[in-house]
N, C-alpha and C. Protein backbone atom coordinates (compact mmCIF):
# COMPACT_ATOMS: atom_id res chain seq x y z
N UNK A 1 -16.69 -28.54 -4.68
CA UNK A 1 -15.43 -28.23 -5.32
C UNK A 1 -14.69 -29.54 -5.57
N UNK A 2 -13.68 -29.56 -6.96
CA UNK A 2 -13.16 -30.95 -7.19
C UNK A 2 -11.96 -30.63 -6.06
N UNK A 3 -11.78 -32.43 -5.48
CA UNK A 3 -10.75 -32.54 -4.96
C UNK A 3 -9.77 -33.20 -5.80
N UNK A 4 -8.52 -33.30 -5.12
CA UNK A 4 -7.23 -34.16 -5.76
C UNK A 4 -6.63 -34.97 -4.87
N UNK A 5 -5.88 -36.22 -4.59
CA UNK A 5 -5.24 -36.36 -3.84
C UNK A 5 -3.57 -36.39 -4.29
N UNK A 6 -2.88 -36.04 -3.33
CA UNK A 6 -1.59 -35.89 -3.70
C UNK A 6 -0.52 -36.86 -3.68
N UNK A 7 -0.14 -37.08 -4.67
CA UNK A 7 0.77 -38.82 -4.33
C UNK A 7 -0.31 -39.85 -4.23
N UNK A 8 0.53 -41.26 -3.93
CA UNK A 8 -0.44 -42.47 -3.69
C UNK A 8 -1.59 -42.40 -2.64
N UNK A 9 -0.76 -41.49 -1.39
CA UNK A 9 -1.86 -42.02 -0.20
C UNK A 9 -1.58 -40.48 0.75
N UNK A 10 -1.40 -39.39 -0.37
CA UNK A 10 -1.16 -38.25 0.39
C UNK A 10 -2.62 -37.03 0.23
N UNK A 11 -2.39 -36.15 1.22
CA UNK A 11 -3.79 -35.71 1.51
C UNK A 11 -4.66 -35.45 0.52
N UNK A 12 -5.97 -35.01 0.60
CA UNK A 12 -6.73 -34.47 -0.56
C UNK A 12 -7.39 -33.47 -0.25
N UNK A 13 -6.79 -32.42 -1.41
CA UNK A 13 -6.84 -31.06 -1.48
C UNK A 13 -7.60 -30.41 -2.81
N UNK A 14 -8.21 -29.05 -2.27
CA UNK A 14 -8.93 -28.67 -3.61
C UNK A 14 -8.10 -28.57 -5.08
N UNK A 15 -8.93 -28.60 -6.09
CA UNK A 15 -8.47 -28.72 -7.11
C UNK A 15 -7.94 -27.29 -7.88
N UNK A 16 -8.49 -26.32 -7.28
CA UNK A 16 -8.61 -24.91 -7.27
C UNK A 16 -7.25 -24.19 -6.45
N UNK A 17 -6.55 -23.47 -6.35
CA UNK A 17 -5.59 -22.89 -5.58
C UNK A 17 -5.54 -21.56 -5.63
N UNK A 18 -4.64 -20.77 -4.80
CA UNK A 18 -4.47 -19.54 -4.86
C UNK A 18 -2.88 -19.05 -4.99
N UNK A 19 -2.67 -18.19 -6.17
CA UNK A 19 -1.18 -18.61 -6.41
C UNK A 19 -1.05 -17.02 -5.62
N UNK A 20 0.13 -17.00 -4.85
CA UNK A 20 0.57 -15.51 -4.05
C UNK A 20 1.87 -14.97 -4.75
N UNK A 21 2.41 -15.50 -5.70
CA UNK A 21 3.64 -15.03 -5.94
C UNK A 21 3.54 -13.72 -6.15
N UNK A 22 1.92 -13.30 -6.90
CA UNK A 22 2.02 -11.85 -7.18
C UNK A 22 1.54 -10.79 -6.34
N UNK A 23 1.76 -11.46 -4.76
CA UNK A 23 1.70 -10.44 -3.77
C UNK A 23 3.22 -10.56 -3.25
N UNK A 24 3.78 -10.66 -3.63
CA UNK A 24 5.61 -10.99 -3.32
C UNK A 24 5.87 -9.37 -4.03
N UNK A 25 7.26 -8.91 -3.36
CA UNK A 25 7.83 -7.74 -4.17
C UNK A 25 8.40 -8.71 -5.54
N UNK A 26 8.58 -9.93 -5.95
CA UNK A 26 8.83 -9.90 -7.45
C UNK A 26 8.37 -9.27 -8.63
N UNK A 27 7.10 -9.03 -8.65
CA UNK A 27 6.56 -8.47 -9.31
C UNK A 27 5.92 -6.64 -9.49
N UNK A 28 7.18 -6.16 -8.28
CA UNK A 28 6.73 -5.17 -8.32
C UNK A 28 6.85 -4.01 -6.52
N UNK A 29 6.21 -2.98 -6.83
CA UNK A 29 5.21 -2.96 -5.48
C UNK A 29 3.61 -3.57 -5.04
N UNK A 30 3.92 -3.70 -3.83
CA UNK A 30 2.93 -3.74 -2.84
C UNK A 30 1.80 -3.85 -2.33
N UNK A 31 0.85 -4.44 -2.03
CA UNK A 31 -0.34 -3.28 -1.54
C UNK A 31 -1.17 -4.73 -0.52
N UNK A 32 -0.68 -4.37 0.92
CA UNK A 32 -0.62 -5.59 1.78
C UNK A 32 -1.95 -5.16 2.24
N UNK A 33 -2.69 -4.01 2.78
CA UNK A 33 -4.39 -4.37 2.19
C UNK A 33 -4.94 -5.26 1.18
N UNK A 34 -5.10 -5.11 0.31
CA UNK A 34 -5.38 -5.89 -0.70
C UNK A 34 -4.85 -6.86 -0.87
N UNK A 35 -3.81 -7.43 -0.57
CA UNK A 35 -3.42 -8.54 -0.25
C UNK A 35 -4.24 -9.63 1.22
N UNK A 36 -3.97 -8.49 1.47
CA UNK A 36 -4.90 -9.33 2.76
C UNK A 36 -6.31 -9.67 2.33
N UNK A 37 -7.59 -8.51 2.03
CA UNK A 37 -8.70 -8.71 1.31
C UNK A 37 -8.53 -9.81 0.69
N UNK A 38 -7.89 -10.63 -0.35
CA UNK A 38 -7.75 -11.46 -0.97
C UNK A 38 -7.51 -13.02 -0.84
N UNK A 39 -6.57 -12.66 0.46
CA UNK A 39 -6.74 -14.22 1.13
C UNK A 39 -7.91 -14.42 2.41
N UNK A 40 -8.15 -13.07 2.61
CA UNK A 40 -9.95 -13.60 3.75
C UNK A 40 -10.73 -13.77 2.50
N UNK A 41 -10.77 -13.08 0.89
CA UNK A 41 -11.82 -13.00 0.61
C UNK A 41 -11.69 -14.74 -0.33
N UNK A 42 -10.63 -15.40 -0.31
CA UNK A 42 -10.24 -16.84 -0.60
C UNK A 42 -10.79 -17.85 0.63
N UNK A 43 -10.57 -17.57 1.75
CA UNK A 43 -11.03 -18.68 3.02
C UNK A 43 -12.30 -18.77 3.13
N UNK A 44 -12.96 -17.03 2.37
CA UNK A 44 -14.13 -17.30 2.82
C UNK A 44 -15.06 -18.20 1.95
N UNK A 45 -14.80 -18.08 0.81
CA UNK A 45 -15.27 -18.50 -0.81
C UNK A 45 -14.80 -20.26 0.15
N UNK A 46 -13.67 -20.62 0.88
CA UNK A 46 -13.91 -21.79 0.99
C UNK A 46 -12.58 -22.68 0.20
């Protein structure tokens, strides 16, 4: 996976992310199963 580093001499992190805003009530209702599924099924992918 590509990395990045952040700033001059700050850590280096994947290039890839996982955005959660749309497990937030902003967008709505709910569904904190599937929410969950989603970030094990993200740690696991790595």
């Amino acid at each position: 996976m590509k990395q990045r580093t952040l700033g001059i001499d700050g850590p280096s992190v994947s290039a890839v992310g996982l955005g959660l805003m749309g497990m937030s009530e902003s967008y709505g209702a709910t569904n904190d199963a599937q929410s969950i599924a989603t970030i094990h099924r993200a740690l696991d992918l790595g």
